[in-house]
N, C-alpha and C. Protein backbone atom coordinates (compact mmCIF):
# COMPACT_ATOMS: atom_id res chain seq x y z
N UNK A 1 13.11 19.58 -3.11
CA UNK A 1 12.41 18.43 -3.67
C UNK A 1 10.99 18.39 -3.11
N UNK A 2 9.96 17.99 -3.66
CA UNK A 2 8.78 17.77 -3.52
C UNK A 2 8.40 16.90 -3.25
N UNK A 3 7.72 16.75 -1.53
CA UNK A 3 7.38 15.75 -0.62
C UNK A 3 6.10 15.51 -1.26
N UNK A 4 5.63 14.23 -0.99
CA UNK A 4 4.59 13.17 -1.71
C UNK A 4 3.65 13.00 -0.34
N UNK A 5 2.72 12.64 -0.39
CA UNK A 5 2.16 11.66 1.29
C UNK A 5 1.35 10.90 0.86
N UNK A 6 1.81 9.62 1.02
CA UNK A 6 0.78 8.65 0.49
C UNK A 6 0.08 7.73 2.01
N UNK A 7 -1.20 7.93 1.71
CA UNK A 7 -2.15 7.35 2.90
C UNK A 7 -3.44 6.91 2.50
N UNK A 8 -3.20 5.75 3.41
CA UNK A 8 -4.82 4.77 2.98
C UNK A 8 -5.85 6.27 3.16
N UNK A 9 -7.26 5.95 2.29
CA UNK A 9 -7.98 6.96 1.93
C UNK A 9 -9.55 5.56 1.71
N UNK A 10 -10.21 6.69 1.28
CA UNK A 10 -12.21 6.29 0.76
C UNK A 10 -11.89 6.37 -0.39
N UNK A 11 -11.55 5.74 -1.29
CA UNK A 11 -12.18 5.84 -2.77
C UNK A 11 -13.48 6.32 -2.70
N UNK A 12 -14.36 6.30 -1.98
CA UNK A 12 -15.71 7.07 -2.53
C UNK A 12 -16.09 8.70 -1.91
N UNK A 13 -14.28 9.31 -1.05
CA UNK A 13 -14.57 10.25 -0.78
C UNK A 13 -15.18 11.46 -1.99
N UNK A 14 -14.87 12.58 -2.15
CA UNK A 14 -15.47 13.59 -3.76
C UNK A 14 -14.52 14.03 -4.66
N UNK A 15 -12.73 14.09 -3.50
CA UNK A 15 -12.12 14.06 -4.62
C UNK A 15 -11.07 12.85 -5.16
N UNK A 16 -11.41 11.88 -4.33
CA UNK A 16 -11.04 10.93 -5.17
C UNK A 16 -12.02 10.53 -6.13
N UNK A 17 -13.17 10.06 -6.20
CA UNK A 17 -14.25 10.13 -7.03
C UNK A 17 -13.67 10.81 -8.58
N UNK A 18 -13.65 11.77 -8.33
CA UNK A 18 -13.16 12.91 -9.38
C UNK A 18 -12.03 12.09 -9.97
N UNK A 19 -10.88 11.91 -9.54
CA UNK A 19 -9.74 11.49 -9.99
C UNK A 19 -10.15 9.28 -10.73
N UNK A 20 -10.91 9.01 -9.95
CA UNK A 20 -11.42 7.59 -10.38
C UNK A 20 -12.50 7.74 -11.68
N UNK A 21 -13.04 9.04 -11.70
CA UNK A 21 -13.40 8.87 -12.95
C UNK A 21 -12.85 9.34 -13.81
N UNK A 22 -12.02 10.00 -13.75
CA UNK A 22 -10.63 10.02 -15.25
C UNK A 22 -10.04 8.66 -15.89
N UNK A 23 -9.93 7.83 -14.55
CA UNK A 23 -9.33 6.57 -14.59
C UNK A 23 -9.96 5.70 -15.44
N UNK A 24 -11.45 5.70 -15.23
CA UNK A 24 -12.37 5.18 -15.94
C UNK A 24 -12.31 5.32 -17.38
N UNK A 25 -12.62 6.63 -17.54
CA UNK A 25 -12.57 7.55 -18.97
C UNK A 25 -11.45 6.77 -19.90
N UNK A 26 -9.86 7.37 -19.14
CA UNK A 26 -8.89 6.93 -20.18
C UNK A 26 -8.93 5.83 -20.25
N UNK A 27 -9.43 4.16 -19.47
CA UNK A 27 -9.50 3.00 -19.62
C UNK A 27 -10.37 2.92 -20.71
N UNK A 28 -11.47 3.27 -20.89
CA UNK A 28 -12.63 3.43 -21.91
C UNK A 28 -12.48 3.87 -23.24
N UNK A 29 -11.03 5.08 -23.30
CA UNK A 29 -10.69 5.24 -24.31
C UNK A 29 -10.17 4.77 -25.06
N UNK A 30 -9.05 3.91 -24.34
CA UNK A 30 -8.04 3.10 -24.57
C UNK A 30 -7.71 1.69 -24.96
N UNK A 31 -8.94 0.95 -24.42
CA UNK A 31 -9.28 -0.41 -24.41
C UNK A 31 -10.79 -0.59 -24.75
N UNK A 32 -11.28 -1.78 -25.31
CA UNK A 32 -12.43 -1.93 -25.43
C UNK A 32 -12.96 -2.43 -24.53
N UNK A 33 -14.15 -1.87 -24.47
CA UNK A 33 -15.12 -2.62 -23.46
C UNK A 33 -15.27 -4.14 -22.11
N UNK A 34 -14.62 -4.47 -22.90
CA UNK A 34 -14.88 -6.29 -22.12
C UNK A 34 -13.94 -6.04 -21.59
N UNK A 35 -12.47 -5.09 -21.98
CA UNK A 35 -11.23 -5.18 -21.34
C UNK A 35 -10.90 -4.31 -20.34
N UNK A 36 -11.73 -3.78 -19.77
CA UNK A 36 -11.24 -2.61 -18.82
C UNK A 36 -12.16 -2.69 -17.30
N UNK A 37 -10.79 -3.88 -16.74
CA UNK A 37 -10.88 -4.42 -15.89
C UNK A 37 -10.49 -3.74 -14.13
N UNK A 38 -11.12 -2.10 -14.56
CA UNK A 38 -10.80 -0.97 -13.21
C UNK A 38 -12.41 -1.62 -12.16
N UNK A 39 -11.72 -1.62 -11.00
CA UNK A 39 -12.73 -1.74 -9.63
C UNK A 39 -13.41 -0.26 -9.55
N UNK A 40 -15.00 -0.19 -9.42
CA UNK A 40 -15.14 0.91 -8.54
C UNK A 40 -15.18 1.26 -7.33
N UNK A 41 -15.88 2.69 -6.72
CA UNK A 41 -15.29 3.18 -6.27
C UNK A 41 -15.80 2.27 -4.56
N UNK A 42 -17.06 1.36 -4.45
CA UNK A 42 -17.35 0.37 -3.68
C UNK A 42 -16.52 -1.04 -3.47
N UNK A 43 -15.97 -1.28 -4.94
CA UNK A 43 -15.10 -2.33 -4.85
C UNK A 43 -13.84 -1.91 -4.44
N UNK A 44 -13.17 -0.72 -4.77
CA UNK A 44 -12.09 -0.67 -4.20
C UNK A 44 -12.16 -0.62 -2.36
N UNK A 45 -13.56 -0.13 -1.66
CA UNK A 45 -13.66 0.01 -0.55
C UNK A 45 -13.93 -0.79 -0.01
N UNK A 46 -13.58 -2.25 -0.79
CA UNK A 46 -13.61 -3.65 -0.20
C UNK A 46 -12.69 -3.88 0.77
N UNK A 47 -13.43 -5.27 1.57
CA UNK A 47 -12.12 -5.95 2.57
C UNK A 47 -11.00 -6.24 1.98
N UNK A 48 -11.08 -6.58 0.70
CA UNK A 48 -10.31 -7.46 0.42
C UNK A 48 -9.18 -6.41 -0.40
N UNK A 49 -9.69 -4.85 -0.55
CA UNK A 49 -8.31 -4.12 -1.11
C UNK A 49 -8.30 -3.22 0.25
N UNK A 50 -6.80 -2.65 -0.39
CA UNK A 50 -6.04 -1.45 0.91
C UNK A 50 -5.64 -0.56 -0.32
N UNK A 51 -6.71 0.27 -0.48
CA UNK A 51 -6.70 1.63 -1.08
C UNK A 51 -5.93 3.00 -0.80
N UNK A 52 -5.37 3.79 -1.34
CA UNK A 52 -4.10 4.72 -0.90
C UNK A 52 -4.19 6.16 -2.00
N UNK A 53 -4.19 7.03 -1.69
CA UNK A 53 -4.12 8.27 -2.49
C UNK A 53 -2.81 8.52 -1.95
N UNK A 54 -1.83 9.27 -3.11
CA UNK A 54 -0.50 10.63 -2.93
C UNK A 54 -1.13 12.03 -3.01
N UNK A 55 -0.56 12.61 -2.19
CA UNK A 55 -1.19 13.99 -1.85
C UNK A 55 0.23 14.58 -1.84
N UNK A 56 -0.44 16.15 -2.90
CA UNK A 56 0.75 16.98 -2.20
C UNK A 56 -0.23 18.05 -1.30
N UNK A 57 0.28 18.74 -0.49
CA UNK A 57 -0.34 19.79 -0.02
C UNK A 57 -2.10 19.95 -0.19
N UNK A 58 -2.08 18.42 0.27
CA UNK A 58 -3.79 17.92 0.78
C UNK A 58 -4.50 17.53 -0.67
N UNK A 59 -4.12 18.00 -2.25
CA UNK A 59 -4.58 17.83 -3.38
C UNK A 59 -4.08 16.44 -3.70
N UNK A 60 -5.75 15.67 -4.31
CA UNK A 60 -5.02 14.46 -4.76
C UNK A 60 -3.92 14.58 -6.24
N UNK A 61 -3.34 13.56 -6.15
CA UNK A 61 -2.23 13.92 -7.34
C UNK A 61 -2.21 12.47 -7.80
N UNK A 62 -2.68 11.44 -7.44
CA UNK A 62 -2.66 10.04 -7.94
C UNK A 62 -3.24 9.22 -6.93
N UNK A 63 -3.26 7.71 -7.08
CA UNK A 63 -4.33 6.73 -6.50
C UNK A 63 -3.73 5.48 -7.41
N UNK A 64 -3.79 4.36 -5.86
CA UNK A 64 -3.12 3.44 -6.16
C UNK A 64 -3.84 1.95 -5.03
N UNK A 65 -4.21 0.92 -5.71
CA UNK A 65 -4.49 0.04 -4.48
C UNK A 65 -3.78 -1.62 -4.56
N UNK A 66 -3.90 -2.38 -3.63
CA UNK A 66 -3.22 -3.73 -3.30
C UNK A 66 -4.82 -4.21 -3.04
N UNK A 67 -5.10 -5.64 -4.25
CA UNK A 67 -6.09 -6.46 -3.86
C UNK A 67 -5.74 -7.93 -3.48
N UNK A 68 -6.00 -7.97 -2.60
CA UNK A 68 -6.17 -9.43 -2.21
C UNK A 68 -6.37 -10.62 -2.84
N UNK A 69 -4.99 -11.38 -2.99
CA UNK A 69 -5.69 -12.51 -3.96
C UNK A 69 -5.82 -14.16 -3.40
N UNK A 70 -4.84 -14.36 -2.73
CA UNK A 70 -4.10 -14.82 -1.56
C UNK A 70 -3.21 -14.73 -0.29
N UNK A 71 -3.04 -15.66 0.48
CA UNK A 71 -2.31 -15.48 1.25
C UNK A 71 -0.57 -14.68 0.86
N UNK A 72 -0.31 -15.27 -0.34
CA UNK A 72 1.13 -14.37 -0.54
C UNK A 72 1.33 -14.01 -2.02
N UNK A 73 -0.16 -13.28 -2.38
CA UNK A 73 -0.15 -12.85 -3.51
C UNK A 73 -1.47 -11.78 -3.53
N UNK A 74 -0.87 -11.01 -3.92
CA UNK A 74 -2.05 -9.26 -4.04
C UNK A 74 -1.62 -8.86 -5.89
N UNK A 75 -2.78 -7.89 -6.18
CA UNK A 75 -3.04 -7.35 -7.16
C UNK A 75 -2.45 -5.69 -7.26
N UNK A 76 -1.87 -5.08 -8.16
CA UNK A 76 -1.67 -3.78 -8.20
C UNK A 76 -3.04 -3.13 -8.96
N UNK A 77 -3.74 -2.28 -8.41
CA UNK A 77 -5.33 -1.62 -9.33
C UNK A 77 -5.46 -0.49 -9.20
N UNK A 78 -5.68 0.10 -10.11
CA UNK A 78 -6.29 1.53 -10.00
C UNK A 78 -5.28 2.45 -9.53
N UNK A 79 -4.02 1.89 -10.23
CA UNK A 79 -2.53 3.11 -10.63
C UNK A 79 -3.43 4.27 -11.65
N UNK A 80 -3.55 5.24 -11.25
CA UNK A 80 -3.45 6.73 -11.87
C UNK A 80 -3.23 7.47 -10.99
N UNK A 81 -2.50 8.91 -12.16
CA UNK A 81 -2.62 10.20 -11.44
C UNK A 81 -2.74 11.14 -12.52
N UNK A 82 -2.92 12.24 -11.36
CA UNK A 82 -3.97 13.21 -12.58
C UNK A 82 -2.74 13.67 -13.56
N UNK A 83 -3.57 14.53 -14.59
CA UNK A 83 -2.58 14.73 -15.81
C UNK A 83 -1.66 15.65 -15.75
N UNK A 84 -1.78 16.47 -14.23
CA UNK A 84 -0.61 17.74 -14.25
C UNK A 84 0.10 17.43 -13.57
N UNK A 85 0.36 15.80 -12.39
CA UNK A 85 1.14 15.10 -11.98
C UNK A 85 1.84 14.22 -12.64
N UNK A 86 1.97 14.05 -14.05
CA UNK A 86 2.46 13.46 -14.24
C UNK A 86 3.87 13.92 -14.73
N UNK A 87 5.03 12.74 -14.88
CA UNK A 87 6.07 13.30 -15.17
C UNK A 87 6.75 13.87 -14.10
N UNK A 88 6.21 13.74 -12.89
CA UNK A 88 6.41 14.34 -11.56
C UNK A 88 7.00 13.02 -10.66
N UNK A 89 6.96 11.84 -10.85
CA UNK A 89 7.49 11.10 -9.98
C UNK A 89 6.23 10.72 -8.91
N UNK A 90 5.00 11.21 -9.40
CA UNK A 90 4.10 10.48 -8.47
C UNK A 90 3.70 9.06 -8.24
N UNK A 91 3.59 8.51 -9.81
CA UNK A 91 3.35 6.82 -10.01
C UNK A 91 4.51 6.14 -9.07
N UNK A 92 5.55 6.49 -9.77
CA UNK A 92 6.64 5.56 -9.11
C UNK A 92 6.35 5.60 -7.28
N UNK A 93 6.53 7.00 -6.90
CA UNK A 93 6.14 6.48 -5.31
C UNK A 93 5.20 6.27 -5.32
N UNK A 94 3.96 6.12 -5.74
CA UNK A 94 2.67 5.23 -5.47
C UNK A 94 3.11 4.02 -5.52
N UNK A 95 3.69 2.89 -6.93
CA UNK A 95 4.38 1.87 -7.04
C UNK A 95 5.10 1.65 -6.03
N UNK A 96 5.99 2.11 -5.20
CA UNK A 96 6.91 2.06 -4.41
C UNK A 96 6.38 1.93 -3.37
N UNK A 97 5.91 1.80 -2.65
CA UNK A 97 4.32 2.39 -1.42
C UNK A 97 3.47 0.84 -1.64
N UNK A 98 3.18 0.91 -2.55
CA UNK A 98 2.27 -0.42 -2.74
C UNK A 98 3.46 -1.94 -2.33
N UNK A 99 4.69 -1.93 -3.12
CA UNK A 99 5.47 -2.96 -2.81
C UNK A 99 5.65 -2.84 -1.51
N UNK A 100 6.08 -1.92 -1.34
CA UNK A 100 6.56 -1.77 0.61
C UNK A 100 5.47 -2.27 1.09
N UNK A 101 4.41 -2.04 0.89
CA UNK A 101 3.20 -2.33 1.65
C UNK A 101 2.89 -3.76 1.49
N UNK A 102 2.89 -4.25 0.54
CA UNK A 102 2.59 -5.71 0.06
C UNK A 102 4.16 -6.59 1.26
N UNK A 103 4.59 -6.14 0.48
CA UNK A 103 6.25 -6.80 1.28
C UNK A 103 5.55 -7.07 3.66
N UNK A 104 5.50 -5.69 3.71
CA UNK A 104 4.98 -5.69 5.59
C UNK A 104 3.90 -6.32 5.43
N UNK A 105 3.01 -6.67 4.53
CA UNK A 105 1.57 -7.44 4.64
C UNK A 105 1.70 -8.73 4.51
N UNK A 106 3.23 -9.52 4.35
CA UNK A 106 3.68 -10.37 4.12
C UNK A 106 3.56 -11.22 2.80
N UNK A 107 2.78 -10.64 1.70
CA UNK A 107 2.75 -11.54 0.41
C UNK A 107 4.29 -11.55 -0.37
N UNK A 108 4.48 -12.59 -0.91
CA UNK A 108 5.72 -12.46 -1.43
C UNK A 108 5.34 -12.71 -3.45
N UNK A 109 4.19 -12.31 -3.74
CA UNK A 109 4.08 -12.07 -5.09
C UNK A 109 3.23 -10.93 -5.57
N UNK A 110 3.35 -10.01 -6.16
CA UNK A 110 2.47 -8.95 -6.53
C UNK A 110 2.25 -8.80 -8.21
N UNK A 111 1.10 -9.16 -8.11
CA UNK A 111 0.92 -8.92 -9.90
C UNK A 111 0.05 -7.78 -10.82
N UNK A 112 -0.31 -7.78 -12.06
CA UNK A 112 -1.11 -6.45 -12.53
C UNK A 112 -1.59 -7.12 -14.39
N UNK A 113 -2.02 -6.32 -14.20
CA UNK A 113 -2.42 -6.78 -15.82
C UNK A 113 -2.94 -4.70 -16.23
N UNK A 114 -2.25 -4.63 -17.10
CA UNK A 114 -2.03 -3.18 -17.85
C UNK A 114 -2.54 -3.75 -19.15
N UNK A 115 -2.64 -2.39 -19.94
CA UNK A 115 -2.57 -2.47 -21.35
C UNK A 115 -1.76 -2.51 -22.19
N UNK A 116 -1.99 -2.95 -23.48
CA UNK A 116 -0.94 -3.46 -24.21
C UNK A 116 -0.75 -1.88 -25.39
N UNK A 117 -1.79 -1.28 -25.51
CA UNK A 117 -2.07 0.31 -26.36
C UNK A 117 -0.82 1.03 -25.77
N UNK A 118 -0.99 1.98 -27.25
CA UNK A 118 0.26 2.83 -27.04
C UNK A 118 0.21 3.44 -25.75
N UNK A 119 -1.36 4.34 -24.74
CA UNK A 119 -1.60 4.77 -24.09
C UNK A 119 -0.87 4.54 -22.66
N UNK A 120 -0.71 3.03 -22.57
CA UNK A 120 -0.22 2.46 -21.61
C UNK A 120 1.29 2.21 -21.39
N UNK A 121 2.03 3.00 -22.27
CA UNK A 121 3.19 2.44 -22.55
C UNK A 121 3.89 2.67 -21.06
N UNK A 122 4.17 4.16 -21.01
CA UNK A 122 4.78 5.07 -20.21
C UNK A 122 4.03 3.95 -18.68
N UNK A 123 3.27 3.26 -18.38
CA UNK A 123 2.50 2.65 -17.46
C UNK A 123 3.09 1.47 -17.33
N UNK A 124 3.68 0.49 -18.34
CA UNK A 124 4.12 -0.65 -18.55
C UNK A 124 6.08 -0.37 -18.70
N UNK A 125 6.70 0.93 -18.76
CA UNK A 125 7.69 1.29 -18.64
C UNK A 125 7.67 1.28 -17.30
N UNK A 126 7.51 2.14 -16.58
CA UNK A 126 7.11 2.27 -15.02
C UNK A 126 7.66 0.95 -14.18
N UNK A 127 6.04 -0.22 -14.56
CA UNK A 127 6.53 -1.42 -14.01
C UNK A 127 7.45 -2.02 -13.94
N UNK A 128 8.42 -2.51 -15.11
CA UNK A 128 9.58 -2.97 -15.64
C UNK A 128 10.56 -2.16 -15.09
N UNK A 129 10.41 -1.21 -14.87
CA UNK A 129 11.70 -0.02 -14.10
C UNK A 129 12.04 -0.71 -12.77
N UNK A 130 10.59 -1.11 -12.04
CA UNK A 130 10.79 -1.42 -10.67
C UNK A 130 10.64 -2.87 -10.68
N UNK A 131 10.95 -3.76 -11.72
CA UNK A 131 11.49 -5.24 -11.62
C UNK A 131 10.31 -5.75 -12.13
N UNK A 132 8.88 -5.69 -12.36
CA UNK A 132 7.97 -6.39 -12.84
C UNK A 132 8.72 -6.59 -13.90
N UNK A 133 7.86 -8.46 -14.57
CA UNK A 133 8.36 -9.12 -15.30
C UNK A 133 7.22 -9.68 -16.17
N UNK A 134 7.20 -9.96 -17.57
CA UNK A 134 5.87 -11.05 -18.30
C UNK A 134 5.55 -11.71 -17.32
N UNK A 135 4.06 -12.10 -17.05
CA UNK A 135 3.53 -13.68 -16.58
C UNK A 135 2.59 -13.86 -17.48
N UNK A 136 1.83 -14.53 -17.23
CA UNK A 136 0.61 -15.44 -17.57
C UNK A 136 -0.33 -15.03 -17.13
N UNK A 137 -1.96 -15.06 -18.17
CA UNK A 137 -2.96 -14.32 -17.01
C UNK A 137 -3.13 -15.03 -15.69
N UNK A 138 -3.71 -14.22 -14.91
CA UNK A 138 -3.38 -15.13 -13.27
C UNK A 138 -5.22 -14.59 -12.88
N UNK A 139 -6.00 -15.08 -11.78
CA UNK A 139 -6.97 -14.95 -11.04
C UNK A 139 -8.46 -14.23 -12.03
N UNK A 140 -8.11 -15.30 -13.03
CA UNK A 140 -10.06 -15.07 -13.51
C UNK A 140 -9.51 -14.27 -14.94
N UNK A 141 -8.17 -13.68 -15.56
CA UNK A 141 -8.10 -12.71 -16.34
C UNK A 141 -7.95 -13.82 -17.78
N UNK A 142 -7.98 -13.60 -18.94
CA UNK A 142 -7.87 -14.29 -19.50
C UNK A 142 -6.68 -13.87 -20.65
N UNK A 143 -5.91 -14.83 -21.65
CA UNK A 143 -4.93 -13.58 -22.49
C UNK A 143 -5.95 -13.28 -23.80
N UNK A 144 -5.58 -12.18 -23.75
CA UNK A 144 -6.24 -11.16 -25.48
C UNK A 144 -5.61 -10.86 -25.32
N UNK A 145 -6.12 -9.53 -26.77
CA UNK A 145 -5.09 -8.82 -27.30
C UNK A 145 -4.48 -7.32 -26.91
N UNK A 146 -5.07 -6.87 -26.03
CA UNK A 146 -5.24 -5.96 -25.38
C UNK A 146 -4.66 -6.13 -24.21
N UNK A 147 -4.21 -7.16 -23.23
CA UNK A 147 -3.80 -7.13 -22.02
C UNK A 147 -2.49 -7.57 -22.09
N UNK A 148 -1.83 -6.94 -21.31
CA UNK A 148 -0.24 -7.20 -20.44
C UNK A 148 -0.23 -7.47 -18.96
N UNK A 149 0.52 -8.86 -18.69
CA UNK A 149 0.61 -9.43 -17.69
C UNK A 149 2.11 -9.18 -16.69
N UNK A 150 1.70 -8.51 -15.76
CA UNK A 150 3.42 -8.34 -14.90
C UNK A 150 3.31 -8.71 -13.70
N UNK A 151 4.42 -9.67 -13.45
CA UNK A 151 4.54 -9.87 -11.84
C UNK A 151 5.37 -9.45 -11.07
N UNK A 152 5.83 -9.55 -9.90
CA UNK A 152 7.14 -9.47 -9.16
C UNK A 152 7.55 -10.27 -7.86
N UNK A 153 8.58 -10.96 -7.99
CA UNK A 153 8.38 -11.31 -6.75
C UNK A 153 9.18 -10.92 -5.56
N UNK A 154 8.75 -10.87 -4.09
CA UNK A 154 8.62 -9.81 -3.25
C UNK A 154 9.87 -10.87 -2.41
């Protein structure tokens, strides 16, 4: 079986960079403009997120972060992995990694807002696998037609 290592990281190191602008791209492709609500690579290197790459054998293979929203509530952002990881079981332990992490950081709600496009499906399957549920937009997001709202609670 094929070991994963997921560890806080720089979003603005060169090859995450690389991998954050794919992220960008397919958001851009996928959603319109007003709706593609990805942090860069300064915002993710905020106080207020705990940023994380999966590595196999030192190559990034996906990227995943927890933002701060409150005291017992964080954000899931900037779930991707690259396109020859996928289908590999990388998302899910990124997903898996982020709850654990949220859970020891003590918040007891974790939420996300995905897309509603076909693109996103396999992304919005994912969540629902590991118990996310519908909510309501939450912290500044608003509902259209384009966004999906999931929470969980921890």
């Amino acid at each position: 079986m094929t070991r994963f290592t997921v560890l806080p990281d720089d979003p603005r190191s060169p090859d995450v960079r690389t991998l954050l602008e794919r992220h960008f791209e397919f958001n851009h492709k996928h959603s319109p403009p007003e709706d593609v609500h990805a942090l860069d690579a300064a915002e993710l290197a905020g106080d207020d997120v705990t940023f994380f790459t999966i590595r196999e054998d030192g190559a990034v293979l996906g990227m995943g972060a927890l933002k701060h929203l409150d005291r017992s509530h964080a954000e899931v952002k900037s779930m991707h992995t690259t396109a020859t990881a996928r289908g590999r079981g990388v998302a899910r332990a990124m997903l898996a990694h982020l709850v654990e992490t949220a859970r020891a950081l003590g918040y007891t709600r974790i939420s996300l807002e995905t897309g509603n496009q076909d693109a996103f499906a396999p992304a919005r399957a994912l969540y629902m696998s590991l118990g996310f549920v519908p909510c309501a937009a939450f912290n500044g997001y608003w509902d259209d037609s384009t966004s999906v709202f999931l929470t969980i609670e921890l």
